[in-house]
C-alpha atoms as a PDB file:
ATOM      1  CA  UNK A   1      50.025 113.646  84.654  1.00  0.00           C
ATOM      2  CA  UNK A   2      49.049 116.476  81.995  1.00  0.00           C
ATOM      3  CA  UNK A   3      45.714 116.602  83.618  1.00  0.00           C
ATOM      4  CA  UNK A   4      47.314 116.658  87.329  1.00  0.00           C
ATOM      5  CA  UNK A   5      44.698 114.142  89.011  1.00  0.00           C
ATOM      6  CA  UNK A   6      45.078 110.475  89.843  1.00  0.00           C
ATOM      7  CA  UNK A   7      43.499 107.786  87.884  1.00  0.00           C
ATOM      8  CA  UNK A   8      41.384 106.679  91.041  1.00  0.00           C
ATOM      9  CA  UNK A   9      39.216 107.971  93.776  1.00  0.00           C
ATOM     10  CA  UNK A  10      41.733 107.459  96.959  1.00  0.00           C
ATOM     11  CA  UNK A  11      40.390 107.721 100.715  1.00  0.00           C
ATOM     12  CA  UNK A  12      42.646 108.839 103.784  1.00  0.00           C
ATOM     13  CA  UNK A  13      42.595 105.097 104.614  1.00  0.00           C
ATOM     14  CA  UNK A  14      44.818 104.335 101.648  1.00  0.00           C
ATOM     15  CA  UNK A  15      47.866 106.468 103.141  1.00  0.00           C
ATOM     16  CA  UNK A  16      50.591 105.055 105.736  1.00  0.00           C
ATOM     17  CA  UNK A  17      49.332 107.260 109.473  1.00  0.00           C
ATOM     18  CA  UNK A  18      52.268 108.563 111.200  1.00  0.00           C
ATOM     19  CA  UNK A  19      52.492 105.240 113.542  1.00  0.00           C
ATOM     20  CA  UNK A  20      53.081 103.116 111.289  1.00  0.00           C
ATOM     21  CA  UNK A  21      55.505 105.468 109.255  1.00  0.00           C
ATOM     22  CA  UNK A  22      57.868 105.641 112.381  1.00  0.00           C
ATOM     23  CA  UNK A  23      57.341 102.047 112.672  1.00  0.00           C
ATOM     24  CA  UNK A  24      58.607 101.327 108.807  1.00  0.00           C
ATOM     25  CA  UNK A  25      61.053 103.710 109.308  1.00  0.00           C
ATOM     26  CA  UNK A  26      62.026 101.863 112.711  1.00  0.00           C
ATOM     27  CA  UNK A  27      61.809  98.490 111.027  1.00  0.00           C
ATOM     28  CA  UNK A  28      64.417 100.162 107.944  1.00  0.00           C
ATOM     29  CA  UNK A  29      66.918 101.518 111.028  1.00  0.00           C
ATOM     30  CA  UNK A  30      67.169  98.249 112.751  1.00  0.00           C
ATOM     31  CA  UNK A  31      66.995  95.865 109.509  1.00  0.00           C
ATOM     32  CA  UNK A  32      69.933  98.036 107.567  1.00  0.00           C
ATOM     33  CA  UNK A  33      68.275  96.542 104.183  1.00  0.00           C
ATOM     34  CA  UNK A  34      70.425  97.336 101.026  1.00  0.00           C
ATOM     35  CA  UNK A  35      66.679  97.506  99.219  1.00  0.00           C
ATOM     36  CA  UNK A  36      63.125  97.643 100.227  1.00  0.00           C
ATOM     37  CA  UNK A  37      60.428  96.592  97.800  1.00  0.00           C
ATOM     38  CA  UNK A  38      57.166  98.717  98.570  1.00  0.00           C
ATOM     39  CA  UNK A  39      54.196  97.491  96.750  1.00  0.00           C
ATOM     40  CA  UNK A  40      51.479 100.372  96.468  1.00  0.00           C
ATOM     41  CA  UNK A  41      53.019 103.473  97.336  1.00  0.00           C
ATOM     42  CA  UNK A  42      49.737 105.976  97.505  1.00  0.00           C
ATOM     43  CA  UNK A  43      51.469 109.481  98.067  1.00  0.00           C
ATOM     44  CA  UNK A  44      54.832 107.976  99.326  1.00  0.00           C
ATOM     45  CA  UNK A  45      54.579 108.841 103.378  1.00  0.00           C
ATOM     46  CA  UNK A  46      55.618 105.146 103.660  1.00  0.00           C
ATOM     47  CA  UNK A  47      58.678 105.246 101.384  1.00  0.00           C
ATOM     48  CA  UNK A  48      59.738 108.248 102.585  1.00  0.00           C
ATOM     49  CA  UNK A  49      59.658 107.458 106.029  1.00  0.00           C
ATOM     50  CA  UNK A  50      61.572 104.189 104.675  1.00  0.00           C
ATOM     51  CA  UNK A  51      64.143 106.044 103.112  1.00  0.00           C
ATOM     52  CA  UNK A  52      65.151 108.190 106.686  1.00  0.00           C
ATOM     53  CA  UNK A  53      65.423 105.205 108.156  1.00  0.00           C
ATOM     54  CA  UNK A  54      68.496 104.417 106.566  1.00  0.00           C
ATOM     55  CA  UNK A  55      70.778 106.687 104.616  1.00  0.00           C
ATOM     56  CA  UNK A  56      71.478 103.954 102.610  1.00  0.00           C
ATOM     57  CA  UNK A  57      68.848 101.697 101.608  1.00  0.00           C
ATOM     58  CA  UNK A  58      67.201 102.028  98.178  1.00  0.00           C
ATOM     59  CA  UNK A  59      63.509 102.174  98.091  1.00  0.00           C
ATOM     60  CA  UNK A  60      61.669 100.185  94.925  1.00  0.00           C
ATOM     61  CA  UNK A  61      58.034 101.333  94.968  1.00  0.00           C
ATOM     62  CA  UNK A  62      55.285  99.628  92.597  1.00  0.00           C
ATOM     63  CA  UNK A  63      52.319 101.771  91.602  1.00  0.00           C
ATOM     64  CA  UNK A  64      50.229 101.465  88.850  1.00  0.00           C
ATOM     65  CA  UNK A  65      48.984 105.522  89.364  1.00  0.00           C
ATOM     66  CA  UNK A  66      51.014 107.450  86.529  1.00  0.00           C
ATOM     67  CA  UNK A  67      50.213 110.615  88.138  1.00  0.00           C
ATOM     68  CA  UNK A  68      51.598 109.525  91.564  1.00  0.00           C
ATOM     69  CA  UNK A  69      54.727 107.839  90.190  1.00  0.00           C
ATOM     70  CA  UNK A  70      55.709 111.352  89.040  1.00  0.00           C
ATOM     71  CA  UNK A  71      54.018 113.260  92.329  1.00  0.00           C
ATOM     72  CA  UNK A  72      56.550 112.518  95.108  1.00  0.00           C
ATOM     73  CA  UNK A  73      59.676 113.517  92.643  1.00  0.00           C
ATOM     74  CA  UNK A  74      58.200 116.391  92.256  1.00  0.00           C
ATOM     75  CA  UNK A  75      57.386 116.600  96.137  1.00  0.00           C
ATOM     76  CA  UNK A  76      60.315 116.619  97.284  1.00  0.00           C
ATOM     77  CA  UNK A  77      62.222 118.200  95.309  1.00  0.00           C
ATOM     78  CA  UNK A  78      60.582 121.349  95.999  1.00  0.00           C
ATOM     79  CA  UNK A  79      60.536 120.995  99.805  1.00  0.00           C
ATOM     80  CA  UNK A  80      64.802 120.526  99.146  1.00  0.00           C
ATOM     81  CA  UNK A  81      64.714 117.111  99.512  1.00  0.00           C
ATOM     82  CA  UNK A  82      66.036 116.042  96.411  1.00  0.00           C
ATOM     83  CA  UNK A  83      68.578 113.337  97.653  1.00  0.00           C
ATOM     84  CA  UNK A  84      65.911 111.001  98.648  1.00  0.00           C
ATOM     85  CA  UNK A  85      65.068 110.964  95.208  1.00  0.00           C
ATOM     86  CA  UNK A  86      68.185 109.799  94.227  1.00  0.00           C
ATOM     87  CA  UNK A  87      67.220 106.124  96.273  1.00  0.00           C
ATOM     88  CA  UNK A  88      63.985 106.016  95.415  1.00  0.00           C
ATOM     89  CA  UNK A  89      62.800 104.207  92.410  1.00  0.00           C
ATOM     90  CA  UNK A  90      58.925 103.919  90.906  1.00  0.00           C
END
């Protein structure tokens, strides 16, 4: 995290598209989870979208990336997002 890189070399493959983050977010909408388990998070388009589609489910992402577990906090919390932090646990 000092450093501000990621431990590995990441391609544009590796992140949720914008299809299938309205479809996880769909999925999270009609599903009403109390929890979703997200295993692999990348930059966390996936959890995010997870966490608007429901503004109650918490979101448990895995990721072994020490750099990106602290990334999205930081994220959204300066685009004023801040709540979604609040159900979102790396």
């Amino acid at each position: 995290w000092a450093q501000r890189r990621t431990m590995f070399s990441y391609g544009e493959e590796m992140s949720t598209d914008p299809l299938e983050a309205v479809f996880l977010k769909q999925l999270v909408f009609m599903a009403k989870p109390r929890r979703v388990l997200e295993i692999g998070m990348f930059v966390g388009y996936g959890a995010v979208a997870m966490l608007e589609g429901s503004p109650t489910a918490q979101v448990v992402s895995l990721e072994i990336d020490p750099y990106l577990k602290d990334w999205l906090r930081s994220c959204l919390s300066d685009a004023g997002c801040a709540e979604l932090t609040q159900r979102h646990e790396v």
